[in-house]
Protein backbone atom coordinates (compact mmCIF):
# COMPACT_ATOMS: atom_id res chain seq x y z
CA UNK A 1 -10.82 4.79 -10.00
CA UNK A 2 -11.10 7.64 -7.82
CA UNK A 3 -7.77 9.44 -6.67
CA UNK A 4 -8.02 12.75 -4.74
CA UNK A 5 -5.07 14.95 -2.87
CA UNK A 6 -6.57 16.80 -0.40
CA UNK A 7 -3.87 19.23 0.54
CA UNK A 8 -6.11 20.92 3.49
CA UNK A 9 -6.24 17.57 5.43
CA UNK A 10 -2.61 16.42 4.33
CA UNK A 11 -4.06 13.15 2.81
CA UNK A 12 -4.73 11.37 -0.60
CA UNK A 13 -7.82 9.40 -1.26
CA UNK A 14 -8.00 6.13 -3.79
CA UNK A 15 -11.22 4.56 -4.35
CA UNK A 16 -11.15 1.20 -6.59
CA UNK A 17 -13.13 -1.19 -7.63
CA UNK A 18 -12.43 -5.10 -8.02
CA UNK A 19 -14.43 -7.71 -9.84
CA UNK A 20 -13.97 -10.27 -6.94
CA UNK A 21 -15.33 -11.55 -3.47
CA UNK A 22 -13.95 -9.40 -0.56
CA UNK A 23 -12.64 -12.67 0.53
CA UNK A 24 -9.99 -13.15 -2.27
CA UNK A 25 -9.34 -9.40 -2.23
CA UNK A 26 -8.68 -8.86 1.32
CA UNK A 27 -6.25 -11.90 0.50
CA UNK A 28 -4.24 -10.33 -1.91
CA UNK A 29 -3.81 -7.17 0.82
CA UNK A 30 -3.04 -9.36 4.08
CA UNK A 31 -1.09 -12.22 2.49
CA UNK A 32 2.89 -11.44 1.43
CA UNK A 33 2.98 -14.37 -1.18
CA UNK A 34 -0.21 -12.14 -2.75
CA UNK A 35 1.30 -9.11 -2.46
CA UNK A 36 4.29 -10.06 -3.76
CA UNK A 37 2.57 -10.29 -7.13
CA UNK A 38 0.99 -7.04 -7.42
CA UNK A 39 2.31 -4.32 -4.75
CA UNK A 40 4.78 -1.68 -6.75
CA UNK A 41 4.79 -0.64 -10.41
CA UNK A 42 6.37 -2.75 -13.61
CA UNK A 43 9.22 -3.59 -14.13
CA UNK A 44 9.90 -3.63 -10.57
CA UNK A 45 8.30 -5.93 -8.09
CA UNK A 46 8.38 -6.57 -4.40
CA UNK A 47 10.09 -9.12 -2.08
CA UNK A 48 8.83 -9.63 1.14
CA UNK A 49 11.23 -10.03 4.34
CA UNK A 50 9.06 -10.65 6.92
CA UNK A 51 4.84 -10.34 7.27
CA UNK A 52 2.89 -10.44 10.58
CA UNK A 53 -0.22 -9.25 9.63
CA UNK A 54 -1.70 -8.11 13.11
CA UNK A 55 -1.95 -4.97 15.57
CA UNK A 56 2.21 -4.46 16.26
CA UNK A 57 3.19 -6.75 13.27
CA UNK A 58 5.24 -5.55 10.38
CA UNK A 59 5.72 -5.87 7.04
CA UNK A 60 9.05 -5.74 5.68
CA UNK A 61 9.65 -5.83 2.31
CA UNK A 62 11.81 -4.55 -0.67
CA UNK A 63 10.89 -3.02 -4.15
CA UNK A 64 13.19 -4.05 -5.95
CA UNK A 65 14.25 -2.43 -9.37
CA UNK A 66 15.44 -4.17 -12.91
CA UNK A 67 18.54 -4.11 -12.35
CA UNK A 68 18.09 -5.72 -8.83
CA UNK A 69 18.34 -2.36 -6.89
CA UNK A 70 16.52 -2.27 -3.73
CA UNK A 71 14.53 0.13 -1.63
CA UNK A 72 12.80 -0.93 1.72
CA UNK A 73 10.08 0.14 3.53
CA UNK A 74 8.49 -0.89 6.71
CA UNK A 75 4.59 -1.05 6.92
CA UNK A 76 3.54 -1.25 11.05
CA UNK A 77 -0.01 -2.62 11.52
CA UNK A 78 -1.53 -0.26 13.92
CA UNK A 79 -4.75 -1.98 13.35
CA UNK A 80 -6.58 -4.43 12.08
CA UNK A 81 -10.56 -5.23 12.12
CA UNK A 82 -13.47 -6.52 9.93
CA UNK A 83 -12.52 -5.84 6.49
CA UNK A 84 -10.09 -2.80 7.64
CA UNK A 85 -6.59 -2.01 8.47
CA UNK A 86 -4.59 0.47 9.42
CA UNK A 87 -0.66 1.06 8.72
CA UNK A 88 2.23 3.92 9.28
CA UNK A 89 4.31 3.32 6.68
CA UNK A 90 7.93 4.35 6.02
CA UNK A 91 11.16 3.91 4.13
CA UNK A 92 13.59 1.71 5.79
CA UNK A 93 16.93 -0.05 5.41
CA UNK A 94 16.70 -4.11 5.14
CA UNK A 95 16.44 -4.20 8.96
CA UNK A 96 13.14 -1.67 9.37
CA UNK A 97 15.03 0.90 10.61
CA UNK A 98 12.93 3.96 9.45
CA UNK A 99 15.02 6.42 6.92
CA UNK A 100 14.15 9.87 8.41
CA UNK A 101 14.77 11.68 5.17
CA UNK A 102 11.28 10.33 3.76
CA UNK A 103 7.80 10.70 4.94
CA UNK A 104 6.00 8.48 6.97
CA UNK A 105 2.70 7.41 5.67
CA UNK A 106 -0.04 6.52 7.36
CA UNK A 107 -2.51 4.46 5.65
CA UNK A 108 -6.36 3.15 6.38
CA UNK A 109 -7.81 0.55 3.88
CA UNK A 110 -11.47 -0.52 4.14
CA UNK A 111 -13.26 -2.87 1.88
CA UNK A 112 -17.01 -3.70 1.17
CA UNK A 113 -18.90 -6.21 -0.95
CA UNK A 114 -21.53 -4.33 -3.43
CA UNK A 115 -22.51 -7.06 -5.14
CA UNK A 116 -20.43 -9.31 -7.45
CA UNK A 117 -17.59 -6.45 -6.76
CA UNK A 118 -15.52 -5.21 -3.96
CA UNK A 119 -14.69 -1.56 -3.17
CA UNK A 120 -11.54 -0.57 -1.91
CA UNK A 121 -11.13 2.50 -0.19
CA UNK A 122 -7.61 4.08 0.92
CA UNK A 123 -6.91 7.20 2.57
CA UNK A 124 -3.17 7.60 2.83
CA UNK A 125 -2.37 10.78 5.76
CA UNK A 126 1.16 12.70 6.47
CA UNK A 127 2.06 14.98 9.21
CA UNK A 128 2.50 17.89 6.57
CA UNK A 129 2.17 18.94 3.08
CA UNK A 130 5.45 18.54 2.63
CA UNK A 131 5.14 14.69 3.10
CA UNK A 132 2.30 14.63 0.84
CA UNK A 133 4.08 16.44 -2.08
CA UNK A 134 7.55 14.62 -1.76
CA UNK A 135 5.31 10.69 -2.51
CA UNK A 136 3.71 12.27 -5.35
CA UNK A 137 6.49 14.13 -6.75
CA UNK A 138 8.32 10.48 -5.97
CA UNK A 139 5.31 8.92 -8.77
CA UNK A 140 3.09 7.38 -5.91
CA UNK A 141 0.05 8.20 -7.79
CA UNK A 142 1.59 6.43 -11.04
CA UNK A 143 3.24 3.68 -9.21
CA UNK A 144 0.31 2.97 -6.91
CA UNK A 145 -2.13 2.95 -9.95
CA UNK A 146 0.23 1.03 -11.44
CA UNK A 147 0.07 -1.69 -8.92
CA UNK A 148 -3.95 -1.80 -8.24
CA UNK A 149 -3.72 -2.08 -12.14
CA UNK A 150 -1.97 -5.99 -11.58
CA UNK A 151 -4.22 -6.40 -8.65
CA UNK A 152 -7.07 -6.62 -10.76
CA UNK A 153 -5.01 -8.91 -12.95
CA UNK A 154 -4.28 -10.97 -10.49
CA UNK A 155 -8.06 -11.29 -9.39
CA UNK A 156 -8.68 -11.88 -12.60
């Protein structure tokens, strides 16, 4: 796995690699009941609201803690095309109102087939450094390795 913070263009960079078809692995990116199961870090897990997985469709959802603690965000589909999306994401309350005292994030995934494997690329963008150091410091790069960690689980 790649992961790069490139502080000059206010963005991090995750490269992965999956032993699956795109097929099933653009599946388990699109698909709430998929990302239910690996999205967020153990022991917490996710619970989706709502999903409309299309240009001005949302996903709403909660990561929800051990102790059955919640915090929302609100992913906003900006984009979606052959084997690539794009998102702004931000924290929210249950209703996807955006909480202004985090970051927004905004998020491209692309996919390819190399062979008997599928390559995930993310780039993840902020409007300032500032942005970018308050995820990390928040453990995005643990929690988000974390969760691409079950992915590949989950693909099994």
């Amino acid at each position: 796995m790649i992961f790069e913070k490139d502080l000059a263009n206010r963005q991090l960079h995750v490269i992965r690699e999956f032993k699956a078809r795109i097929e099933k692995v653009w599946r388990a990116w699109t698909e709430a009941e998929q990302l239910d199961k690996w999205w967020g870090p153990k022991p917490w897990h996710v619970e989706t609201k709502t999903m409309t997985f299309k240009p001005g469709g949302q996903w709403l959802y909660a990561m929800v803690g051990p102790a059955g603690e919640k915090h929302w965000s609100n992913a906003s589909f900006t984009a979606v095309g052959a084997n690539t999306f794009n998102y702004t994401c931000t924290f929210s309350d249950e209703n996807g109102v955006t909480n202004l005292d985090f970051p927004a994030a905004y998020w491209h995934v692309a996919m390819k087939q190399d062979g008997a494997k599928t390559i995930v690329d993310v780039t993840v963008r902020f409007d300032d450094i500032a942005g970018l150091e308050k995820l990390i410091a928040m453990g995005f790069q643990t929690g988000f390795t974390m969760g691409l960690d079950q992915l590949e689980e989950l693909l099994g």
